[in-house]
Protein backbone atom coordinates (compact mmCIF):
# COMPACT_ATOMS: atom_id res chain seq x y z
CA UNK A 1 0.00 0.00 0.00
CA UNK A 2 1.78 3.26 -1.00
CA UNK A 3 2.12 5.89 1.46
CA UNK A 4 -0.80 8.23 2.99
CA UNK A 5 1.00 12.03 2.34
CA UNK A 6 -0.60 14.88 4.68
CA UNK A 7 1.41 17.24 2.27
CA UNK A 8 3.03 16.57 -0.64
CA UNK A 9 3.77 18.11 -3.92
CA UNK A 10 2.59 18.14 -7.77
CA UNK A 11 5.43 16.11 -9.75
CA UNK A 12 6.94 17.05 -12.87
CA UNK A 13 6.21 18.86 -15.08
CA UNK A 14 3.06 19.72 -13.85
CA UNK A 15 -0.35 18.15 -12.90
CA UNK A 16 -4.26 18.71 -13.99
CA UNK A 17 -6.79 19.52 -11.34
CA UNK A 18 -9.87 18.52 -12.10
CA UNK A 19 -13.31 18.72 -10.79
CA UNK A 20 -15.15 14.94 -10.84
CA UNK A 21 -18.61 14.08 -9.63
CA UNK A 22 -20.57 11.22 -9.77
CA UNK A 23 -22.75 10.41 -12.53
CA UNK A 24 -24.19 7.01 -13.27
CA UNK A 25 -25.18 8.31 -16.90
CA UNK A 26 -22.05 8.42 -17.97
CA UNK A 27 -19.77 5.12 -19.26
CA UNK A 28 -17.01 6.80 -17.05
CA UNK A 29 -19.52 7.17 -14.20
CA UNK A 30 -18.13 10.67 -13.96
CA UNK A 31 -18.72 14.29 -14.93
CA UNK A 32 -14.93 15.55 -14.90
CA UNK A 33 -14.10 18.89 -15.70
CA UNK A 34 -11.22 20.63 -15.93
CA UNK A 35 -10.34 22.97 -13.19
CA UNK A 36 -6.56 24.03 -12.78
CA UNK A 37 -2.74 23.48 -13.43
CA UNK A 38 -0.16 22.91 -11.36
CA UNK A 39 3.53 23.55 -11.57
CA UNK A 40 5.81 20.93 -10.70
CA UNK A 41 6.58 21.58 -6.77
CA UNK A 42 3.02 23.02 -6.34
CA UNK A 43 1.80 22.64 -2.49
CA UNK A 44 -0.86 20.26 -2.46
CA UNK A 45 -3.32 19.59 0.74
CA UNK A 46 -5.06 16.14 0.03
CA UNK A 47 -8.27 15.19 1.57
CA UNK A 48 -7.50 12.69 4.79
CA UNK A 49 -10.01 10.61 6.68
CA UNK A 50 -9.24 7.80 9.13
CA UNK A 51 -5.78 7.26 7.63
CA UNK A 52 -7.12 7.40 3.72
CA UNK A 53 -7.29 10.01 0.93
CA UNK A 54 -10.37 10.56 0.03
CA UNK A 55 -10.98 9.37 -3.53
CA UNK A 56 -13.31 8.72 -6.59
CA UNK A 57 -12.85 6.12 -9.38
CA UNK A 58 -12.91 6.90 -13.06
CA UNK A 59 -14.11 3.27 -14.64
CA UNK A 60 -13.15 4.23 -18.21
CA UNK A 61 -11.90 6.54 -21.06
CA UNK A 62 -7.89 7.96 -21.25
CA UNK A 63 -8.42 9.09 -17.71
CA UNK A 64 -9.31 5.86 -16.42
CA UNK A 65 -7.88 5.50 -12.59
CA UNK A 66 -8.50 6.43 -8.78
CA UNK A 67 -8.24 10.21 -7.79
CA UNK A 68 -7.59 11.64 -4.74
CA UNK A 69 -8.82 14.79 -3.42
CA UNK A 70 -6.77 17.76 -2.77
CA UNK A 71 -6.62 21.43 -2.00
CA UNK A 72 -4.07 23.76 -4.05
CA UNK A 73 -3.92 27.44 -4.84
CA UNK A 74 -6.90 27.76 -2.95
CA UNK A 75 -8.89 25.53 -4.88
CA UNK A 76 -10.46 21.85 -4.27
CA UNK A 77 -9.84 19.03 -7.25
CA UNK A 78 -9.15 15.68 -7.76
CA UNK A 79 -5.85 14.45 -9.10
CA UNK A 80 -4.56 10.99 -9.55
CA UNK A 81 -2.39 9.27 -6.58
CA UNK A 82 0.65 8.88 -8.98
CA UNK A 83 0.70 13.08 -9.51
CA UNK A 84 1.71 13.88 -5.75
CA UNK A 85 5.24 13.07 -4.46
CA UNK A 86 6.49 13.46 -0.82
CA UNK A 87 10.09 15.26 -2.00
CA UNK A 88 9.92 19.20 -2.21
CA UNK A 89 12.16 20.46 -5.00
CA UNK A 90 13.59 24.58 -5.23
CA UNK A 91 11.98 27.58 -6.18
CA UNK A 92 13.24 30.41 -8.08
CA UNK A 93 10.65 32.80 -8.98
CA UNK A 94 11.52 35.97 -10.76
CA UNK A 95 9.51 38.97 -9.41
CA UNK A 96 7.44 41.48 -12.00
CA UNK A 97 9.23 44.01 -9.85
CA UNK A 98 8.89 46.72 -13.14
CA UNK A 99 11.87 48.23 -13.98
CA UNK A 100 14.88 46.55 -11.57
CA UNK A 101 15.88 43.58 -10.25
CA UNK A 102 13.26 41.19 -7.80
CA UNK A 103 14.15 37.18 -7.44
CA UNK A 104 12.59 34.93 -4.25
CA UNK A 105 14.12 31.88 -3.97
CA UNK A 106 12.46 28.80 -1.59
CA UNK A 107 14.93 26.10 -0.88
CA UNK A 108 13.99 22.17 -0.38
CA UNK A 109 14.46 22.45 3.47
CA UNK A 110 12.29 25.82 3.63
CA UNK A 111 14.89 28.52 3.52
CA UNK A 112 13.88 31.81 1.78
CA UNK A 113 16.03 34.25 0.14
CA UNK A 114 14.91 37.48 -1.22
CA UNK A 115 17.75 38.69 -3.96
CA UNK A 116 17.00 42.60 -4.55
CA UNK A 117 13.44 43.89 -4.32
CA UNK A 118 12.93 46.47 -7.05
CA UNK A 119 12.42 50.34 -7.02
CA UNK A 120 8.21 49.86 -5.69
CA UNK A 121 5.87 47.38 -3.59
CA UNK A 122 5.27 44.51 -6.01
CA UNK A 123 7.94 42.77 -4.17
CA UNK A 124 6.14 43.58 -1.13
CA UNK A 125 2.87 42.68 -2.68
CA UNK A 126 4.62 39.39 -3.68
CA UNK A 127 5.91 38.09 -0.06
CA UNK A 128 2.57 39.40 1.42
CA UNK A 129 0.00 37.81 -1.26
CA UNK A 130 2.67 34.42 -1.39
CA UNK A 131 2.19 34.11 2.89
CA UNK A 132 -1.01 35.38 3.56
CA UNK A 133 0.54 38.10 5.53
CA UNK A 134 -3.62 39.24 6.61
CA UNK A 135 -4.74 36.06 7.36
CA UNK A 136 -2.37 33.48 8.49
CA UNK A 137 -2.69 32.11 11.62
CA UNK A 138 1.49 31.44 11.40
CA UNK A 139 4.38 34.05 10.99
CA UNK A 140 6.06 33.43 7.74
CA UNK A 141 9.56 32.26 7.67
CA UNK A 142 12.53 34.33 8.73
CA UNK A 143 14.13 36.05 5.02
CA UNK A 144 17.88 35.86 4.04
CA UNK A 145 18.35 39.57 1.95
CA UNK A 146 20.70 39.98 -0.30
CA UNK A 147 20.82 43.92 -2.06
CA UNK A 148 23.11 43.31 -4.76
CA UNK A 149 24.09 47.03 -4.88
CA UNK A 150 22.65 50.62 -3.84
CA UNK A 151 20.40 51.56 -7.14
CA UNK A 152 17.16 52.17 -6.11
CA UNK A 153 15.68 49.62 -8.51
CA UNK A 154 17.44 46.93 -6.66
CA UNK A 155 16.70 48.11 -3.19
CA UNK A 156 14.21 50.29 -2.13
CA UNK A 157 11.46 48.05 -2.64
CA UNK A 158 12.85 46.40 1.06
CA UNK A 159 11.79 49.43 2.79
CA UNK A 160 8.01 48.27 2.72
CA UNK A 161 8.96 44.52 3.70
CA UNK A 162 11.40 45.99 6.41
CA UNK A 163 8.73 47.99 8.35
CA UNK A 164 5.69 46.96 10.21
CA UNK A 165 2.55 45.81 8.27
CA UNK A 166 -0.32 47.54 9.86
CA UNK A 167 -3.72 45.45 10.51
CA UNK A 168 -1.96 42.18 10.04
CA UNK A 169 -2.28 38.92 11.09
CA UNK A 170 1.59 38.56 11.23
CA UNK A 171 5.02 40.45 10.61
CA UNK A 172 7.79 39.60 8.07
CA UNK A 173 10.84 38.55 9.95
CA UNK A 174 14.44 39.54 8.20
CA UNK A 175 17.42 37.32 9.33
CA UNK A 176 20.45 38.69 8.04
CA UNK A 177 20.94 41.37 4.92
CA UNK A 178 23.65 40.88 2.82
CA UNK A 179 25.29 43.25 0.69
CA UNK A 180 28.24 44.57 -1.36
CA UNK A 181 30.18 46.38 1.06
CA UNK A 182 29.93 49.82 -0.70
CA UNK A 183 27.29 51.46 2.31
CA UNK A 184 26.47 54.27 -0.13
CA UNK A 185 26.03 58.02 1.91
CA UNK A 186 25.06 61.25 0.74
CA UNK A 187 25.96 62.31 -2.99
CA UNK A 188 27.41 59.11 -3.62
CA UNK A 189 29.78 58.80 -1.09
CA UNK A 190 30.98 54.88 -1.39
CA UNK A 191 34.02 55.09 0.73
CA UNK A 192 37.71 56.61 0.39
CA UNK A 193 39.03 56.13 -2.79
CA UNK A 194 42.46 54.96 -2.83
CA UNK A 195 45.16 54.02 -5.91
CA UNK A 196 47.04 50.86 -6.23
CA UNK A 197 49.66 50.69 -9.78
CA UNK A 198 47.72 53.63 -10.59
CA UNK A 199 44.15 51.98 -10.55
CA UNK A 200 41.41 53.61 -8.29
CA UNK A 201 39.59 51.42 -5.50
CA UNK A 202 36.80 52.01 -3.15
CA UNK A 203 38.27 50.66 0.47
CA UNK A 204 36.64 51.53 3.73
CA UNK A 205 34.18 48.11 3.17
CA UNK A 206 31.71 47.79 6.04
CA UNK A 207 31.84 43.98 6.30
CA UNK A 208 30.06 43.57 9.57
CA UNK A 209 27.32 45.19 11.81
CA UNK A 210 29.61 46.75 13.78
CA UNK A 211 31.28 48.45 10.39
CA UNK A 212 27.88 49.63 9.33
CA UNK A 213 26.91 51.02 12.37
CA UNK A 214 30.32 53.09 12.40
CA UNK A 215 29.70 54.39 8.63
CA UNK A 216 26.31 55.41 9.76
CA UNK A 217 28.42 57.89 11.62
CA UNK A 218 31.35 58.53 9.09
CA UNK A 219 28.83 59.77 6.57
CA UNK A 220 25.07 61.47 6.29
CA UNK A 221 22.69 58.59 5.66
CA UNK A 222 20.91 58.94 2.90
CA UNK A 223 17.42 56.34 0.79
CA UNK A 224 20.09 53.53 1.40
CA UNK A 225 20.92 53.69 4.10
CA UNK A 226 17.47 54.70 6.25
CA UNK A 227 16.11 51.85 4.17
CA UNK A 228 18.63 49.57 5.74
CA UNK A 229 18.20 51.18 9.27
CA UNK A 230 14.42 49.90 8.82
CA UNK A 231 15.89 45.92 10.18
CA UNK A 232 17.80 45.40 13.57
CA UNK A 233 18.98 42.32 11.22
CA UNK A 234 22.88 42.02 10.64
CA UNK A 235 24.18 43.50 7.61
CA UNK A 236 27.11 41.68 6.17
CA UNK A 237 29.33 42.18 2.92
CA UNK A 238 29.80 39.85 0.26
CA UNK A 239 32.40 39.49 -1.97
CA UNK A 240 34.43 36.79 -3.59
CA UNK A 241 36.12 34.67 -1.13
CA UNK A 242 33.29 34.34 1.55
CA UNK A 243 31.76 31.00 1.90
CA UNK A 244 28.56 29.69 0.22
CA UNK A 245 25.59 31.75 2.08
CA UNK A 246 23.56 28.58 1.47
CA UNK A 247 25.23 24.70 1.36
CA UNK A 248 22.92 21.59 2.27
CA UNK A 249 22.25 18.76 0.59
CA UNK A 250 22.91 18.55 -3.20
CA UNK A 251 22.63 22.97 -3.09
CA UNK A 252 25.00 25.91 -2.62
CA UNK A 253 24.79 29.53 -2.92
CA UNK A 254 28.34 30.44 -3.56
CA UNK A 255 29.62 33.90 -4.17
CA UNK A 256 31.33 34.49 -7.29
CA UNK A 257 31.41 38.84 -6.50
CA UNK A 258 32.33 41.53 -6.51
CA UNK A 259 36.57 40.57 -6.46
CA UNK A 260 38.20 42.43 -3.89
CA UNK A 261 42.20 44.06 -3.80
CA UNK A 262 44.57 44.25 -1.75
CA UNK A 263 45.10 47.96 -0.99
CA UNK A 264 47.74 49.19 1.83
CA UNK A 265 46.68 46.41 4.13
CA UNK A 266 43.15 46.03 3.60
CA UNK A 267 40.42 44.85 1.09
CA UNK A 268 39.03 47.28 -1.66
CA UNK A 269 36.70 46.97 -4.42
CA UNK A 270 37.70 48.43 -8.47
CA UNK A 271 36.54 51.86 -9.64
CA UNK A 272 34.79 51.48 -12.70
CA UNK A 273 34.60 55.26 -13.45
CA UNK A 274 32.03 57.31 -11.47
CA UNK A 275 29.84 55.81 -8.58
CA UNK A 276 27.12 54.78 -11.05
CA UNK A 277 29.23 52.27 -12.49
CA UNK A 278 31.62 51.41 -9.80
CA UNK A 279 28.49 50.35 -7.67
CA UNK A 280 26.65 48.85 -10.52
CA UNK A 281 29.86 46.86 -11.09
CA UNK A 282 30.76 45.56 -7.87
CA UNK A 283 27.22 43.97 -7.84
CA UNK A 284 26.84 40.87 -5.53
CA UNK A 285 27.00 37.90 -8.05
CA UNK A 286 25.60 34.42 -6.81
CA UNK A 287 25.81 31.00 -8.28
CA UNK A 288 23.27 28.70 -6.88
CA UNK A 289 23.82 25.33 -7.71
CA UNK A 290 21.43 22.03 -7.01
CA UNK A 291 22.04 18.78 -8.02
CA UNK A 292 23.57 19.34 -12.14
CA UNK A 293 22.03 22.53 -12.13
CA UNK A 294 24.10 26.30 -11.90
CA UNK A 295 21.90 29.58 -11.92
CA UNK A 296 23.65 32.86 -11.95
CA UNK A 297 22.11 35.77 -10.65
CA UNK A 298 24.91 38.86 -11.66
CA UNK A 299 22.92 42.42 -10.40
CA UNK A 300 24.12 45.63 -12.87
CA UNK A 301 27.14 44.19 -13.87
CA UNK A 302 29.04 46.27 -17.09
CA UNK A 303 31.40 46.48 -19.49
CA UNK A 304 34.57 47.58 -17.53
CA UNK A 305 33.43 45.21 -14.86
CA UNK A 306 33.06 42.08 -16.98
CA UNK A 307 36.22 42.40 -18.23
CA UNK A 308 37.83 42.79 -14.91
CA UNK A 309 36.00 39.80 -13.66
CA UNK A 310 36.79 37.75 -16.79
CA UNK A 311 40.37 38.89 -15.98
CA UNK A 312 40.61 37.46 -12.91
CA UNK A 313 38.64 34.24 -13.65
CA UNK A 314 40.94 33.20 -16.59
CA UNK A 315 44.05 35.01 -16.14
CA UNK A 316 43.95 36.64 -19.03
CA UNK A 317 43.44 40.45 -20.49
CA UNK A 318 40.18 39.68 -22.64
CA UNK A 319 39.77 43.62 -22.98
CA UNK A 320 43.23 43.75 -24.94
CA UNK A 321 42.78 40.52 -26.64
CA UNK A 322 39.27 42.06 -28.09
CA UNK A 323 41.03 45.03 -28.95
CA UNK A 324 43.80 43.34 -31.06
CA UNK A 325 41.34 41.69 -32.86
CA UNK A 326 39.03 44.99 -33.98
CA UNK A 327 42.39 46.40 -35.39
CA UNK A 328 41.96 45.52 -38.87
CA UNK A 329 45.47 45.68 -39.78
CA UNK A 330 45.91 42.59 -38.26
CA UNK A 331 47.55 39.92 -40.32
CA UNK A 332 45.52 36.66 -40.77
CA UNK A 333 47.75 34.86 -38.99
CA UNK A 334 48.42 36.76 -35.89
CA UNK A 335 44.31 36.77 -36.07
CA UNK A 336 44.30 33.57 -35.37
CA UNK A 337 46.19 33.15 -32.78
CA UNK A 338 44.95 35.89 -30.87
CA UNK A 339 41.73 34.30 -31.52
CA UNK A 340 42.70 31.10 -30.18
CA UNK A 341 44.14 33.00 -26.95
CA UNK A 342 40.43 34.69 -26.59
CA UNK A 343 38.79 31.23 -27.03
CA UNK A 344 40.76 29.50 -24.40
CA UNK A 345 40.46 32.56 -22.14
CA UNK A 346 37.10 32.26 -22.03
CA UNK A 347 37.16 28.19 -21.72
CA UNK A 348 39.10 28.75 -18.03
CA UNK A 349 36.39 31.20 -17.15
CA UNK A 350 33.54 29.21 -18.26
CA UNK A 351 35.32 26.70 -15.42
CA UNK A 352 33.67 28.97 -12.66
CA UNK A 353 30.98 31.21 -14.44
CA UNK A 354 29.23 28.63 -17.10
CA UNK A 355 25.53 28.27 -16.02
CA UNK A 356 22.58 26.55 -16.92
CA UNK A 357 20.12 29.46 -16.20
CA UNK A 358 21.29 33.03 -16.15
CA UNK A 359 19.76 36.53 -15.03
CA UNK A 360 20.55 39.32 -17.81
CA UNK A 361 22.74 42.18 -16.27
CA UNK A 362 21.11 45.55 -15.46
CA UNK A 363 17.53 44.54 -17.27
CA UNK A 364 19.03 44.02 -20.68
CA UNK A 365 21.25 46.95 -21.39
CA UNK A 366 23.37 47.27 -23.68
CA UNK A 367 26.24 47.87 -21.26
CA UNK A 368 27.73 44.67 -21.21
CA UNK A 369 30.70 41.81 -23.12
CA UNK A 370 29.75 39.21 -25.57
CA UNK A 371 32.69 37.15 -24.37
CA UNK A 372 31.10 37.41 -20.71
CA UNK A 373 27.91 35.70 -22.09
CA UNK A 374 29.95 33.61 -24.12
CA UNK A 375 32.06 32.46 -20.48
CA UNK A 376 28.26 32.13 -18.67
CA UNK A 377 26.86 30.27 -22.19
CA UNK A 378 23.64 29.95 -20.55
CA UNK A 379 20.62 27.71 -21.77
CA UNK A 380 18.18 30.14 -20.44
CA UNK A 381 18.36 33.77 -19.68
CA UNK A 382 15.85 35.88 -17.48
CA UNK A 383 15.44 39.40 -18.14
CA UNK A 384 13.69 41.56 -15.35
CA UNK A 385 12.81 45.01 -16.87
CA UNK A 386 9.40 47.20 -16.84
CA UNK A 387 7.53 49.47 -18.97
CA UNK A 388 7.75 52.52 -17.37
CA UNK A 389 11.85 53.51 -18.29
CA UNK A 390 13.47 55.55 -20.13
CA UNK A 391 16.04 52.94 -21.23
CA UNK A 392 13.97 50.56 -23.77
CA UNK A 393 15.16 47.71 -21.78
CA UNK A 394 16.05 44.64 -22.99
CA UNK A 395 18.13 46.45 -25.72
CA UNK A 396 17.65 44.79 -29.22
CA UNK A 397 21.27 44.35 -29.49
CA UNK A 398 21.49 42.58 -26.07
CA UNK A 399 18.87 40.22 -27.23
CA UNK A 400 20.19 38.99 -30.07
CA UNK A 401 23.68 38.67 -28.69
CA UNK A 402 21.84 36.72 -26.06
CA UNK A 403 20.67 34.56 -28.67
CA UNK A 404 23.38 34.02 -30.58
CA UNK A 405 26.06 33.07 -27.65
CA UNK A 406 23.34 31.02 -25.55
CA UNK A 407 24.00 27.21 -25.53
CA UNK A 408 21.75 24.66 -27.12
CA UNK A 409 20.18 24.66 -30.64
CA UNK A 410 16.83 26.30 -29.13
CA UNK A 411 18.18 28.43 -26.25
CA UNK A 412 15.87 30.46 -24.37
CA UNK A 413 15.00 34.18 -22.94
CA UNK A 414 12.24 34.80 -21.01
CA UNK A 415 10.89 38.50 -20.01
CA UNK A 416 8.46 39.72 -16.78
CA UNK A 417 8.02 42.37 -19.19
CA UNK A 418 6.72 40.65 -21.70
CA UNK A 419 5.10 37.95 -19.15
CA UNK A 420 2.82 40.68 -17.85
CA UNK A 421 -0.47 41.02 -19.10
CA UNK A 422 -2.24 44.20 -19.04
CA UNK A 423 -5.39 43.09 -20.58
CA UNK A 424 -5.99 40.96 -17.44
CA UNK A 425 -5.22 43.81 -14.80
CA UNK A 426 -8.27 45.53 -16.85
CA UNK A 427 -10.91 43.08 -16.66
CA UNK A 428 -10.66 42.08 -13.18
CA UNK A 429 -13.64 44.75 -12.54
CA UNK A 430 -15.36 43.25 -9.10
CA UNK A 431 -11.92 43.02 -7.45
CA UNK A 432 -10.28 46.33 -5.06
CA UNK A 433 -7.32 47.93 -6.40
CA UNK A 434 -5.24 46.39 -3.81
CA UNK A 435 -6.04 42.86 -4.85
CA UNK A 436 -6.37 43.58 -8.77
CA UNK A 437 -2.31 44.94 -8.30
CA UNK A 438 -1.29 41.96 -6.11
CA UNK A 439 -2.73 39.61 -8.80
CA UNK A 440 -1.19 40.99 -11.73
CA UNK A 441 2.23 41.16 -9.93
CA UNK A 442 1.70 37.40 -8.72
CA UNK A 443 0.28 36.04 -11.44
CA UNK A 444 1.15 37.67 -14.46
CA UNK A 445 4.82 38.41 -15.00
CA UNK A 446 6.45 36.19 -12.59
CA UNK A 447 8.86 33.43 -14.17
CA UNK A 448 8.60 30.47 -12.27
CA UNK A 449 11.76 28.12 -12.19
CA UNK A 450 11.32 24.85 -10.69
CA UNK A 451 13.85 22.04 -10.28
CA UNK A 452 15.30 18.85 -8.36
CA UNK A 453 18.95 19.44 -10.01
CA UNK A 454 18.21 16.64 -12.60
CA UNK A 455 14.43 17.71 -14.19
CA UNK A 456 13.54 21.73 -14.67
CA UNK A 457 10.49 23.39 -15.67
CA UNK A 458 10.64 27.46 -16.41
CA UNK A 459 6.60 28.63 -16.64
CA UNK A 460 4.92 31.98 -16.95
CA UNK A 461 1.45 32.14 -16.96
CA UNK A 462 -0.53 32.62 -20.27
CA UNK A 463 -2.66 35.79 -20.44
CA UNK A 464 -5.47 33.13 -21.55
CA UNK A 465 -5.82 30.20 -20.06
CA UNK A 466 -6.25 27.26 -22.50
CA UNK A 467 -8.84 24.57 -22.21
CA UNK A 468 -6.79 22.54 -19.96
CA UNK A 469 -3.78 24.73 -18.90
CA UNK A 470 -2.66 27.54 -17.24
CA UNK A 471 0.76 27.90 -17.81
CA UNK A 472 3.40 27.99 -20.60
CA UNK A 473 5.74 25.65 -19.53
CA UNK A 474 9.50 24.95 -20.75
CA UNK A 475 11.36 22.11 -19.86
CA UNK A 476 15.16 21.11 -19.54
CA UNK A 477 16.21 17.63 -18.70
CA UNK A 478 19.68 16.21 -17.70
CA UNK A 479 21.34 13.69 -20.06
CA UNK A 480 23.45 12.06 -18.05
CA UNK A 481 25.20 10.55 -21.07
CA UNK A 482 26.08 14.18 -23.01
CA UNK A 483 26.77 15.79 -19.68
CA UNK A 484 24.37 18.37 -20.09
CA UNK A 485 20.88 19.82 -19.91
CA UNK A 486 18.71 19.72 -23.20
CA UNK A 487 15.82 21.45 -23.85
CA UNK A 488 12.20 19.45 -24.52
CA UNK A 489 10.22 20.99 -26.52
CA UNK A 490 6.45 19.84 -26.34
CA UNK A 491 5.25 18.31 -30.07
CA UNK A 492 1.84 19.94 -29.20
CA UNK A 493 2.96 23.17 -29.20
CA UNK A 494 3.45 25.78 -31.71
């Protein structure tokens, strides 16, 4: 007899909800209808009494079997016995945070790590819609932060999740905030600048609490730092060198950046020209790995930055390579070599930065290296960008470099842009303004990743949902006998 599961979750890729009553008319003895889809990792609730699922039997026709009843995204259905398992898998949902940078990630033992929270409150709206924040009769679980830099877009959507819900049921909890190191002040005042071979560095890193509560005196606070002053939790720097914020199991968090210097004594991160950049390129990079899977999530990382970090992940000056090759009076053969010296360059880096699933730098800008994407070679890239900019992010050029240096012969980019549906935030007529802006900021424009390190689905919601689905669904499966992931693509679908 297989085991009786209290809780359990929808297996992969996803699972059909359906609504079945009896009806002795029928040759099925069923009415069955079709009622929702769930993603692979879905939180199901089945139906228990005295030890057994409650079920109904389906005598005939292609859905022939014994369903059990369940509760899921706050609906009732049936679903077959087979379509639960017991084993929760990782969650990495990309946030419609508009225009910036919003990723929550839910790890297999319950862990929760909120990487950057946008410029607004759809991040807010998220975490508050995702644990009931009004109505549960638990507090949700503690959050890990992680700011990648100090550009609004990337932070000052904590300031709502940091401070006190009023008429709630329960208060968000923040464990520890990470960050870059660079404790940004008043007219961009990252720390003393200091020279080493004639390079400029930002030292003066606040690595601990104790270090940020001493620049809160060195310097006049300013958005950044109030909006970290919101959380009595630690803040603690990042940079390459730390150890993995997350290892358990078959999954690490590791910290790839920003690289640090040696400066008179004491760690100090590059100048990359003007604070904009230099802050935007020491963004906190994180590789999360789980089972044969690598994600890379890489902040407002640019030009001058990639190069430095491609630099010191293969050893080798890939800026002055790349310019020896756009001198075109180079001989052919000299060409070639240098070419070679490029392509091996980038193998070594590929050694620590090659990922399965990427997040596009800065929102698809334009700012960035085609040998960087060529070292991360990702099968699937995320771009997190919003309407309402004055940058016309993701940049045409960035997309079809993204395209053409993406691994696999039908690579993928997905876009909470283009995710969202408008049409949908229109028509939802009956429903308060609150909940119409929580639903399109849950619902519509979130990319869903889902994995157990060997099987991966990446969804996003369709703005119409089909006869029997919700979702558009994308899936990547190991072969263990290539070494890699390859993409499935689904014969029914155009």
């Amino acid at each position: 007899m297989s085991k009786v599961l209290r809780v359990g979750y929808a297996v992969y890729p996803s699972v059909k909800m359906r609504d079945i009553t009896p009806d002795p008319s029928t040759k099925s003895g069923v009415k069955m209808k079709f009622v929702k889809e769930l993603l692979f990792g879905d939180y199901i609730k089945p139906y228990v009494t005295d030890g057994a699922y409650e079920t109904i039997t389906v005598k005939s026709g292609t859905n022939k079997g014994e369903y059990i009843k369940v509760h899921c995204r706050n609906v009732d259905g049936y679903i077959k016995k087979s379509e639960i398992q017991e084993k929760r898998i990782l969650e990495v949902n990309f946030i419609d945070v508009g225009q910036g940078d919003g990723c929550h990630i839910a790890t297999p033992d319950d862990k929760h790590f909120l990487i950057d929270a946008g410029k607004g409150k759809n991040m807010y709206r998220y975490v508050k819609w995702r644990f009931n924040l009004n109505k549960a009769k638990v507090a949700p679980p503690p959050f890990t932060v992680v700011i990648s830099h100090s550009d609004t877009d990337h932070y000052q959507g904590f300031g709502n999740i940091f401070s006190k819900t009023k008429g709630s049921a329960q208060q968000f909890t923040i464990e520890k905030v990470y960050h870059n190191g660079m404790l940004e002040g008043v007219g961009a005042n990252l720390g003393p600048e200091v020279t080493k071979d004639g390079k400029a560095f930002i030292s003066g890193l606040s690595d601990d609490q104790q270090a940020f509560l001493a620049r809160l005196n060195e310097v006049k606070p300013g958005p950044y730092l109030n909006m970290l002053k919101k959380t009595p939790a630690d803040k603690v720097a990042l940079r390459k060198g730390c150890g993995p914020i997350y290892d358990k199991d078959n999954m690490k968090i590791e910290v790839l950046g920003p690289v640090a210097e040696e400066v008179d004594g004491k760690p100090a991160l590059p100048s990359f020209g003007g604070a904009d950049k230099t802050k935007n390129g020491n963004s906190v990079i994180l590789k999360l790995t789980i089972g044969h899977l690598r994600l890379l999530l890489g902040g407002d990382l640019n030009t001058p930055s990639e190069e430095y970090l491609l630099k010191y992940y293969s050893g080798k000056d890939v800026a002055a390579l790349r310019a020896q090759l756009d001198d075109e009076s180079l001989d052919e053969e000299t060409r070639k070599t240098v070419e070679k010296e490029l392509d091996d360059a980038i193998k070594i880096a590929r050694q620590q930065l090659e990922v399965d699933i990427s997040k596009s730098c800065h929102h698809g800008s334009a700012d960035f290296t085609s040998e960087f994407l060529r070292a991360t070679n990702p099968i699937v890239t995320v771009i997190s960008s919003g309407d309402e900019e004055s940058y016309a992010h993701p940049r045409p050029d960035t997309l079809g470099t993204i395209g053409k240096y993406s691994r696999g012969k039908r690579s993928l980019i997905f876009s909470t842009e283009l995710a969202r549906s408008g049409k949908e935030f229109l028509e939802l007529e009956n429903i308060s303004v609150q909940k119409k802006l929580e639903r399109v900021v849950t619902v519509y424009g979130m990319i869903n990743v889902r994995t157990d390190g060997e099987k991966v689905i990446i969804a996003q919601k369709l703005e119409k949902p089909g006869s029997s689905t919700n979702w558009d669904i994308h899936k990547l499966v190991w072969n263990a006998q290539k070494e890699e992931f390859e993409y499935i693509k689904d014969s029914d679908k155009d």
